[in-house]
Protein backbone atom coordinates (compact mmCIF):
# COMPACT_ATOMS: atom_id res chain seq x y z
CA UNK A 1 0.00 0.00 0.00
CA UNK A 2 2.62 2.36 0.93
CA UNK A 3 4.25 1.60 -2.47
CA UNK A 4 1.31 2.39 -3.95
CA UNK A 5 0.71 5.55 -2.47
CA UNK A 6 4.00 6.72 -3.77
CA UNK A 7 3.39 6.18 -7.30
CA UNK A 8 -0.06 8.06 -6.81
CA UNK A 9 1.98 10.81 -6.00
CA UNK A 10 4.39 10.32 -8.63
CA UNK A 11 1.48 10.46 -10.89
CA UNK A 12 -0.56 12.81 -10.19
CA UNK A 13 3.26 15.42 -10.54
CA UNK A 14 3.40 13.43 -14.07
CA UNK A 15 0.36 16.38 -14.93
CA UNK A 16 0.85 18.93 -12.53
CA UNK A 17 -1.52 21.25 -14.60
CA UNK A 18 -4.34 18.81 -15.05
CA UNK A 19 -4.28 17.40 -11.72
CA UNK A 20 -4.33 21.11 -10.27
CA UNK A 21 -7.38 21.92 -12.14
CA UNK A 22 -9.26 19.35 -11.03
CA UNK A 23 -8.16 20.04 -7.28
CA UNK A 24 -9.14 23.60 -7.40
CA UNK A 25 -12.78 22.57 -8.93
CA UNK A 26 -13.13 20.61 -6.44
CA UNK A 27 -12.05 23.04 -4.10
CA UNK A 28 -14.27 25.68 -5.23
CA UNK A 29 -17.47 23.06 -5.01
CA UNK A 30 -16.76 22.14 -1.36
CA UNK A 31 -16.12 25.58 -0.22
CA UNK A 32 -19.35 26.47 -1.57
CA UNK A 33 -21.00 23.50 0.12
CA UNK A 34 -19.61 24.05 3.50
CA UNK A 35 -20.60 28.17 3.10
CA UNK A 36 -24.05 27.19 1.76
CA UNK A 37 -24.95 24.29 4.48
CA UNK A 38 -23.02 26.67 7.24
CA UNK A 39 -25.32 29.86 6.31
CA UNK A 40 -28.55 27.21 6.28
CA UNK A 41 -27.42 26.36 9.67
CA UNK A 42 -27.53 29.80 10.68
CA UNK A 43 -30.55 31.29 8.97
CA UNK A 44 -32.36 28.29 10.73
CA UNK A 45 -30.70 29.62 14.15
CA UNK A 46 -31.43 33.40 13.49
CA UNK A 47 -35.54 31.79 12.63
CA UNK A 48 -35.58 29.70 15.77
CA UNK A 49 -34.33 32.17 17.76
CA UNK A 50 -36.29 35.11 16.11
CA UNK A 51 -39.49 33.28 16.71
CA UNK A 52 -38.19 31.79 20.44
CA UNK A 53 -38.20 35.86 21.26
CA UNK A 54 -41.50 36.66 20.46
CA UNK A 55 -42.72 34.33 23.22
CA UNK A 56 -46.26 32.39 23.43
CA UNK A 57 -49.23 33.99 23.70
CA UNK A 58 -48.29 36.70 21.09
CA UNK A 59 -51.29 37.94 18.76
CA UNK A 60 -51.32 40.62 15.96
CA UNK A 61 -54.82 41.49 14.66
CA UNK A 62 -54.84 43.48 11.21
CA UNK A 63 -57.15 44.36 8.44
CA UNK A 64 -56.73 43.07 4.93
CA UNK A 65 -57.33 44.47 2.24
CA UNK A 66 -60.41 43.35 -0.21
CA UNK A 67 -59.66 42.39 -3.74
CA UNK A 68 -63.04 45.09 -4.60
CA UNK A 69 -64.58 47.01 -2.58
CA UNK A 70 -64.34 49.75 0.19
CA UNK A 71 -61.36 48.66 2.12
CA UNK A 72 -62.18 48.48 6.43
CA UNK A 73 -59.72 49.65 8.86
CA UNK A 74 -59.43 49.06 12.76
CA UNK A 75 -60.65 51.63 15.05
CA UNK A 76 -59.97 52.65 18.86
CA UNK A 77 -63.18 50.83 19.11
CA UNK A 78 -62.01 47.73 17.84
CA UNK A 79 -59.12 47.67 20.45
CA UNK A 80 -62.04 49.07 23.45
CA UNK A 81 -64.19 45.87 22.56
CA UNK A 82 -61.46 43.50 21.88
CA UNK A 83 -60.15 44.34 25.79
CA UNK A 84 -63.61 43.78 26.91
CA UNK A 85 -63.84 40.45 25.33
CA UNK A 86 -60.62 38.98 26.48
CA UNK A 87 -62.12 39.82 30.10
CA UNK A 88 -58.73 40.23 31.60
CA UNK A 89 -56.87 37.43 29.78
CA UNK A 90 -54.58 39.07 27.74
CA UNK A 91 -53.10 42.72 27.62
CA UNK A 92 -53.16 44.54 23.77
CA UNK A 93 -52.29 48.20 22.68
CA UNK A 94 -53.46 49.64 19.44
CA UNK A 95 -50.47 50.52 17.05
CA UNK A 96 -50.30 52.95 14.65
CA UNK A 97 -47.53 54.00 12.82
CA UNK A 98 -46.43 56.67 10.01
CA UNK A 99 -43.30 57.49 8.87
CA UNK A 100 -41.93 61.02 9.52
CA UNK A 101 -39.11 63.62 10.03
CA UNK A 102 -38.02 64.03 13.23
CA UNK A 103 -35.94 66.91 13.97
CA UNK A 104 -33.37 67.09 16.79
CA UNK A 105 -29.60 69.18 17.90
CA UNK A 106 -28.05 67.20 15.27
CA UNK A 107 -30.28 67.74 12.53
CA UNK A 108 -33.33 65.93 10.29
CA UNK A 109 -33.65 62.50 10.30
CA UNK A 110 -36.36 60.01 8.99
CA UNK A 111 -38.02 57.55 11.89
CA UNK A 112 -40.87 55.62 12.04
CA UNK A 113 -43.37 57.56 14.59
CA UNK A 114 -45.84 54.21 16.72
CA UNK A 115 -48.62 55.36 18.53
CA UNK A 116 -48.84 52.64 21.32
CA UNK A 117 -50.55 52.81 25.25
CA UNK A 118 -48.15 51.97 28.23
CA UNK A 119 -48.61 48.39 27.94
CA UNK A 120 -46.18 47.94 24.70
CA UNK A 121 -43.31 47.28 26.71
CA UNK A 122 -44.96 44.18 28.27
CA UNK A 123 -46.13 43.23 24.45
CA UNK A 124 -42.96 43.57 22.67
CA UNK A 125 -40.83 43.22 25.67
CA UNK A 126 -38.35 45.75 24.73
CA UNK A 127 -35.82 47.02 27.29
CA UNK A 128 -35.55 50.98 28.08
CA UNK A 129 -31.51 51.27 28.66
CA UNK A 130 -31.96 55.44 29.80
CA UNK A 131 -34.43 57.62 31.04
CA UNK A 132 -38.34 55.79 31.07
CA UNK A 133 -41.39 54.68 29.38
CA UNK A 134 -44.38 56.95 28.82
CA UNK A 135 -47.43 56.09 31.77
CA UNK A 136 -51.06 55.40 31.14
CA UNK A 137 -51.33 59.24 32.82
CA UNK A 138 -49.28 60.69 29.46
CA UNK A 139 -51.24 58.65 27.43
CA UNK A 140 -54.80 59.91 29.46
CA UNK A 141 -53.58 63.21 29.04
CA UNK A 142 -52.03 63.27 25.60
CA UNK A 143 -48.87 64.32 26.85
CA UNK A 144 -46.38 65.23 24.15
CA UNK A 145 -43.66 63.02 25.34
CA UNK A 146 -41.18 60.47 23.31
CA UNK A 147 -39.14 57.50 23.80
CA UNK A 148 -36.87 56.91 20.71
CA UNK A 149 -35.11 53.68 19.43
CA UNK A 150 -31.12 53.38 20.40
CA UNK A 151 -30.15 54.01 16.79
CA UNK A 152 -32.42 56.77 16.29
CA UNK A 153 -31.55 58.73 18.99
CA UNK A 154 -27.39 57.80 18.30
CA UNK A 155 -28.22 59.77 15.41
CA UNK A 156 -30.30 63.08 16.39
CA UNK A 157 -28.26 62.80 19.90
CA UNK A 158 -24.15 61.27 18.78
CA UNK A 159 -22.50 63.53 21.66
CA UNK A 160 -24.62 64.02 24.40
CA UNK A 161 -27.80 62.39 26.60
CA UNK A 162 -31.29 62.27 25.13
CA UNK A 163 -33.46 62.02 28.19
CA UNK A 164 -34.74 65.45 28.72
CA UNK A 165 -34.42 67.02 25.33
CA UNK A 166 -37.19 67.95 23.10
CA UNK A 167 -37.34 66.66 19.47
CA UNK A 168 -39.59 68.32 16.70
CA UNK A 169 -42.25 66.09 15.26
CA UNK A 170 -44.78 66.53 12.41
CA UNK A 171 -44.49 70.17 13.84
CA UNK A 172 -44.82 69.37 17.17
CA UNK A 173 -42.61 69.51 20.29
CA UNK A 174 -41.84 66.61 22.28
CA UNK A 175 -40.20 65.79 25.71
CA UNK A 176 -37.83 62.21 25.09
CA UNK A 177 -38.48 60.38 27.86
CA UNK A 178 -36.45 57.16 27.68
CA UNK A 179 -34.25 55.41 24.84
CA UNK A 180 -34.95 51.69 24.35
CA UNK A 181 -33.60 48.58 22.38
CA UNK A 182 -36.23 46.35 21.04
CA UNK A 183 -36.17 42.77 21.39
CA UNK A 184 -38.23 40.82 19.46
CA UNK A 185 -39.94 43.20 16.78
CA UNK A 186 -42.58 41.93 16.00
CA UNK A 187 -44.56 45.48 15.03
CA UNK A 188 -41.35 46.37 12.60
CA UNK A 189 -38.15 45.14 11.08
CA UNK A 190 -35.00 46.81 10.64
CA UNK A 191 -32.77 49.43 12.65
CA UNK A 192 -34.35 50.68 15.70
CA UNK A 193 -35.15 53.84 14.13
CA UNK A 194 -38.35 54.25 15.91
CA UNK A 195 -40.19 57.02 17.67
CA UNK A 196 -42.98 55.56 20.30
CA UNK A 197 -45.22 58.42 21.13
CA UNK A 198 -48.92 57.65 23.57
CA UNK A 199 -51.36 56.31 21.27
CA UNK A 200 -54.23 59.46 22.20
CA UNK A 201 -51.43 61.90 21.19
CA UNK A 202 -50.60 59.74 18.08
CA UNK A 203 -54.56 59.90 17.55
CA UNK A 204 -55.12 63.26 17.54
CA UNK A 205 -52.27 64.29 16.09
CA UNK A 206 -52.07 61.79 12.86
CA UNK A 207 -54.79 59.89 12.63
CA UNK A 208 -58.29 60.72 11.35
CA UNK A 209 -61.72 58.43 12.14
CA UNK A 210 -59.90 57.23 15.14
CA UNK A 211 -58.26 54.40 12.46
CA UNK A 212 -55.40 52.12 13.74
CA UNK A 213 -52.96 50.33 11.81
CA UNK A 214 -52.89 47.22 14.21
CA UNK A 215 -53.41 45.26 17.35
CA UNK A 216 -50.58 44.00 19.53
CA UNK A 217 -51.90 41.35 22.19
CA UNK A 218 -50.18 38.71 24.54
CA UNK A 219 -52.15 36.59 26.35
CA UNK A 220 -51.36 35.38 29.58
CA UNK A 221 -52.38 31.59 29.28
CA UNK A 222 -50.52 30.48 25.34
CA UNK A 223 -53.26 27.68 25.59
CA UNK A 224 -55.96 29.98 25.41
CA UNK A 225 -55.08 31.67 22.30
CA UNK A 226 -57.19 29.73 20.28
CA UNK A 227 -60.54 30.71 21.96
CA UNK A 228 -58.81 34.18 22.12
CA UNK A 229 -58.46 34.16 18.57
CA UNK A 230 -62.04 32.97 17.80
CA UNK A 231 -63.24 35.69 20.66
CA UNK A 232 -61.17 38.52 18.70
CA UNK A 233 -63.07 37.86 15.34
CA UNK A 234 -66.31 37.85 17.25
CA UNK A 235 -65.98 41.30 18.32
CA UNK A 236 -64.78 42.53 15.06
CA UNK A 237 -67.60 41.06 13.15
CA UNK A 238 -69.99 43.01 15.64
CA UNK A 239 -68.28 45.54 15.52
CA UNK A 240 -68.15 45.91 11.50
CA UNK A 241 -71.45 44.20 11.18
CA UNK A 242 -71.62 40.93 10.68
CA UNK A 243 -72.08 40.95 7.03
CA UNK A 244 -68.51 41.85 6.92
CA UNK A 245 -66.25 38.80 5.30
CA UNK A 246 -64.32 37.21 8.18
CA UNK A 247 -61.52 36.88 5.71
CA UNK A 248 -61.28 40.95 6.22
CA UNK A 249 -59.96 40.69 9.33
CA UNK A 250 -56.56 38.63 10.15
CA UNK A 251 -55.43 37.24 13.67
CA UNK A 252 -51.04 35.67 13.56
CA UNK A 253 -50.32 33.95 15.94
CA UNK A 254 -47.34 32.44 16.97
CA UNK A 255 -48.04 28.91 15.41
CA UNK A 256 -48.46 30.96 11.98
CA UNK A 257 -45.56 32.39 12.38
CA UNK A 258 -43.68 28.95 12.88
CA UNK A 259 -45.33 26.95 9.81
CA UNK A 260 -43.82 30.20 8.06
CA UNK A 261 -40.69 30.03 9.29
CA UNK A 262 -40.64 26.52 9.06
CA UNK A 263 -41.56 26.51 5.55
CA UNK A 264 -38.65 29.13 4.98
CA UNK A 265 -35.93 26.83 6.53
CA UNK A 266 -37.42 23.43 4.55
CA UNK A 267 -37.06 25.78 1.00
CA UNK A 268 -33.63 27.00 1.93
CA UNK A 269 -32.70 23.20 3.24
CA UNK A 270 -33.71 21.96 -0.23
CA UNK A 271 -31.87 25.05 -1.83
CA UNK A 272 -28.49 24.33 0.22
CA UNK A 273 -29.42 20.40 -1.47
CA UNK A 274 -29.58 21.19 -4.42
CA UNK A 275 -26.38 23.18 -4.82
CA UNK A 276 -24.37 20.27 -2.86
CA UNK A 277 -25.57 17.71 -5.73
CA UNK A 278 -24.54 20.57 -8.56
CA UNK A 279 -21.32 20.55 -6.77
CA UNK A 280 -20.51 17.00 -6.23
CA UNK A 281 -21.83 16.01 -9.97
CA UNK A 282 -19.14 18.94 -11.62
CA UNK A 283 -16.32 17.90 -9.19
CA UNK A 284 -17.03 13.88 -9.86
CA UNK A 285 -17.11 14.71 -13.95
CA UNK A 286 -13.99 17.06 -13.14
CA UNK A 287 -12.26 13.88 -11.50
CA UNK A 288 -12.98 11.54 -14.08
CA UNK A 289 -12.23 13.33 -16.62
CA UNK A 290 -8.61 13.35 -15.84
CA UNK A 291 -8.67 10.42 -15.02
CA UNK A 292 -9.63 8.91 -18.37
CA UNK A 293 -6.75 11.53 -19.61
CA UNK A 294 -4.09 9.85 -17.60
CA UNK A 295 -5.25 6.24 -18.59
CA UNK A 296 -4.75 7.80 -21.81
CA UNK A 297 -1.39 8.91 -21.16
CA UNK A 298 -0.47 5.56 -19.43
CA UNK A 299 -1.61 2.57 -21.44
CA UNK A 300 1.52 0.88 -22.03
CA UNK A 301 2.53 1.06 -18.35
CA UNK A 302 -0.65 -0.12 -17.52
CA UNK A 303 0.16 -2.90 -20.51
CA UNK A 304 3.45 -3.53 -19.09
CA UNK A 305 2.23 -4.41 -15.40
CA UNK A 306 -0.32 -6.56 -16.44
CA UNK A 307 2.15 -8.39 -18.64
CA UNK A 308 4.46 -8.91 -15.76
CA UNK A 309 1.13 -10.64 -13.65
CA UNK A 310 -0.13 -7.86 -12.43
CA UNK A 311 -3.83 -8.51 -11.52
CA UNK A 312 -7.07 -6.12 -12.55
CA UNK A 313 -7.58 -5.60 -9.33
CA UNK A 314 -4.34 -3.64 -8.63
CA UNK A 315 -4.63 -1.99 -11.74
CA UNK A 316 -8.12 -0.64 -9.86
CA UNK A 317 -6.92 0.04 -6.51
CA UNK A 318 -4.15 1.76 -8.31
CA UNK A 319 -6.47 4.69 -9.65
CA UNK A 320 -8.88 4.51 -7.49
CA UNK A 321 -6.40 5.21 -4.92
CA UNK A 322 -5.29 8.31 -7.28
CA UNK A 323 -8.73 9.50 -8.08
CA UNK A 324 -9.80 9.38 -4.22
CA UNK A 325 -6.26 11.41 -3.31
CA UNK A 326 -7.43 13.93 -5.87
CA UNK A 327 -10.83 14.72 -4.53
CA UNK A 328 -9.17 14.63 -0.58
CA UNK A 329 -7.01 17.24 -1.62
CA UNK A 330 -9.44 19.36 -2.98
CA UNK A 331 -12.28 18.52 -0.67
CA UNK A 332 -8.99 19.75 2.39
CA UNK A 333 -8.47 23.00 0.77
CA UNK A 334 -12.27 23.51 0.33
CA UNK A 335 -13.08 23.35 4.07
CA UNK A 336 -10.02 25.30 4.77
CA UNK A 337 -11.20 28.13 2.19
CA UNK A 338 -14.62 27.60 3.17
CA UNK A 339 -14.18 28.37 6.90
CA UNK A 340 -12.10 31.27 5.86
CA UNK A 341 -14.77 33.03 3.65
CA UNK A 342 -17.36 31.93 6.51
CA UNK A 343 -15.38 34.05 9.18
CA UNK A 344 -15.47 36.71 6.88
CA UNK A 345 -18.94 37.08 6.37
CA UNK A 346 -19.44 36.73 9.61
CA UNK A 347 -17.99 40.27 10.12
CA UNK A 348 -20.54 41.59 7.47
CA UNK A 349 -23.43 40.15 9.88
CA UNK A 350 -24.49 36.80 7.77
CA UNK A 351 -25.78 34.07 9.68
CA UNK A 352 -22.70 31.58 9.69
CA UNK A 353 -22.97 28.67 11.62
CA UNK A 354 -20.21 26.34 11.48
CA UNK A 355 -20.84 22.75 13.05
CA UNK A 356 -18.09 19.61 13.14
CA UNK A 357 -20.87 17.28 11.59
CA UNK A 358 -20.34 19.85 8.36
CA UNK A 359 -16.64 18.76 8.38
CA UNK A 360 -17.47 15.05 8.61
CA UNK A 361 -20.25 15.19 5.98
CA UNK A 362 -17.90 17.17 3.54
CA UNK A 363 -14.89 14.90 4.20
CA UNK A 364 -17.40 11.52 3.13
CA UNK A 365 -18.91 13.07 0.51
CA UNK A 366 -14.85 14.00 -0.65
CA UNK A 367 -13.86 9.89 -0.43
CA UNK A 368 -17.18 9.18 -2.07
CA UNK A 369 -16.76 11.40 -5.12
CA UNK A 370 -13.31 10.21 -5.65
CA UNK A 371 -14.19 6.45 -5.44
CA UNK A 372 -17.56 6.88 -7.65
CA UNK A 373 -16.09 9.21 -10.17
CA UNK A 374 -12.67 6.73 -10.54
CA UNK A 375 -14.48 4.19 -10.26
CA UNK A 376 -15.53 3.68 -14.20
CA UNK A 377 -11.83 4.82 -15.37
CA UNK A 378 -10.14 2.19 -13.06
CA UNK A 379 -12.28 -0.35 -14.57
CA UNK A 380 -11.97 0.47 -18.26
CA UNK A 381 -7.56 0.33 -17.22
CA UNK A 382 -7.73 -3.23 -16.07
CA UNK A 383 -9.76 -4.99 -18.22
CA UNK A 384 -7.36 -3.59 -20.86
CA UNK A 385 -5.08 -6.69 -22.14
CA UNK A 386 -1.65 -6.66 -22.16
CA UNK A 387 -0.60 -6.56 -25.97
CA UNK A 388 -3.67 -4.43 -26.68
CA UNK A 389 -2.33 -1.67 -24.18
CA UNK A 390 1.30 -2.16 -25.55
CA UNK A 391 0.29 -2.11 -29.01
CA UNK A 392 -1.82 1.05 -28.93
């Protein structure tokens, strides 16, 4: 064997250029396999975790949109009788949200103003890092106060403390109470470039008919949410009359939102499939290819050791040994260059998860390409004959 291994070696330097090639496209397939199944590994983390945040119990009721006819909207009503029907089992806030310029010491910037009660930092469980959150008292009174998102207020505020300063908004003055970080997100997506202002303020300022955009609830029990669900409707169909379509009015939930993400990670699981096969199909044809070139090159050797007794089934060994070393080279440097690219998108903020059962899978799938893919051109050298291969 360790003969053997030598001569691979001496072969594959016999065509340095060939056998190069057909490292480096191997190389470039298993890097992309190990980047592709690495980032599927981490989308489906960033998912699971994403949807692990939002926390049982969550509810967002909106209206859709008709195909024809007049379009209905929630009301302050809506959110008045949907609290009364939940009877205590679940808190809510209305949402409402526009996008404006808010002006500050540093300038103009664009933010995305939400018109929420007190209770939205229970909802969306977001954490205030300075200063406070609005009360139900500002939001009684239709206090013109603030608390802005950690990027947004980075930007009107880069040198100095936000809590206590005023901000102009939609022409308005207001007091910034607190500065916040949002956790789980589930009203927006994005940077945290967000201005929450008391919902009665947002009313009266922005809104006309008393319309809201949406309804944020968490219910206390996640096993109820079901009958909370089919109560929510109820009092939306009363309140819109009930001639209204029920498909006009939608309820997520959190089990929605994990058949969705589910759904997401199965089509990017079959997408991260389908590229491995691409790969391992151009690397094997890659492999063979020069293979069948050096049986080419090497007929009357291989003529010569058969005439001297050599058996088929060293002729077979021989190459496969050669094809396999060919595709474990490659397949080395592909993992190498693979985790290298995979730390550096990491620093650009891709999901990159690398696991040690991606190694193992890309090291088998290396042996098996070489074996498969040499397999054929092995075969075709030793059933040559001797005077056959000498003669040609």
């Amino acid at each position: 064997m360790w003969e053997q291994l030598l001569e691979v070696f001496h072969n594959l330097q016999r065509k340095p250029f060939q056998s190069t090639l057909a490292i480096i496209g191997i190389l470039c397939g298993m890097a992309g396999v190990l980047i592709l199944s690495s980032m599927g590994a981490g989308v489906h983390q960033s998912i699971d975790s994403q949807v692990q945040s939002i926390g049982p119990g969550m509810m967002n009721v909106v209206a859709v949109p008709p195909a024809h006819g007049t379009p209905i909207a929630l009301t302050q009503q809506d959110a008045r009788d949907i609290r009364s029907a939940l009877a205590g089992q679940a808190i809510l806030t209305p949402l409402s949200q526009t996008l404006a310029a808010i002006e500050g010491k540093n300038g103009s910037v664009p933010a995305y103003v939400l018109g929420v009660n007190a209770l939205f930092p229970q909802i969306e469980t977001i954490q205030v890092s300075s200063g406070q959150f609005f009360t139900a008292l500002d939001d009684e009174r239709m206090n013109q106060v603030a608390v802005l998102g950690d990027t947004l207020a980075h930007q009107l505020f880069p040198h100095g403390r936000a809590v206590g300063k005023t901000v102009d908004l939609g022409g308005s003055v207001y007091t910034v109470m607190g500065v916040f970080t949002l956790s789980n997100n589930v009203a927006v997506s994005g940077p945290n470039n967000l201005v929450l202002i008391p919902d009665r303020t947002y009313s009266s300022q922005w809104t006309v008919n008393h319309q809201i955009d949406a309804i944020l609830i968490k219910a206390f029990n996640p096993g109820l949410v079901p009958q909370l669900k089919e109560d929510i409707l109820t009092a939306l169909l009363r309140n819109h009359g009930w001639h209204t379509p029920l498909a006009s009015f939608q309820v997520g939930t959190q089990n929605g939102i994990l058949a969705a993400s589910q759904s997401l990670k199965n089509l990017f699981t079959m997408f991260v499939q389908g590229a491995v096969w691409i790969s391992f199909i151009v690397g094997g044809i890659g492999i063979m290819n020069v293979m069948l070139m050096a049986i080419t090159d090497r007929r009357r050797e291989i003529g010569i050791f058969l005439a001297f007794g050599a058996r088929p089934r060293y002729i077979i060994v021989q190459f496969l040994l050669e094809s396999t070393l060919i595709s474990l080279l490659g397949t080395i440097g592909g993992l190498i260059a693979g985790t290298l690219v995979g730390l550096l998108l990491t620093t650009q903020g891709v999901p990159f998860a690398l696991r040690f059962v991606a190694f193992v899978e890309d090291m088998g799938i290396g042996i098996l390409l070489g074996v498969l893919f040499g397999l054929y051109p092995s075969v075709r050298a030793a059933l040559m004959t001797p005077h056959a291969a000498i003669q040609e």
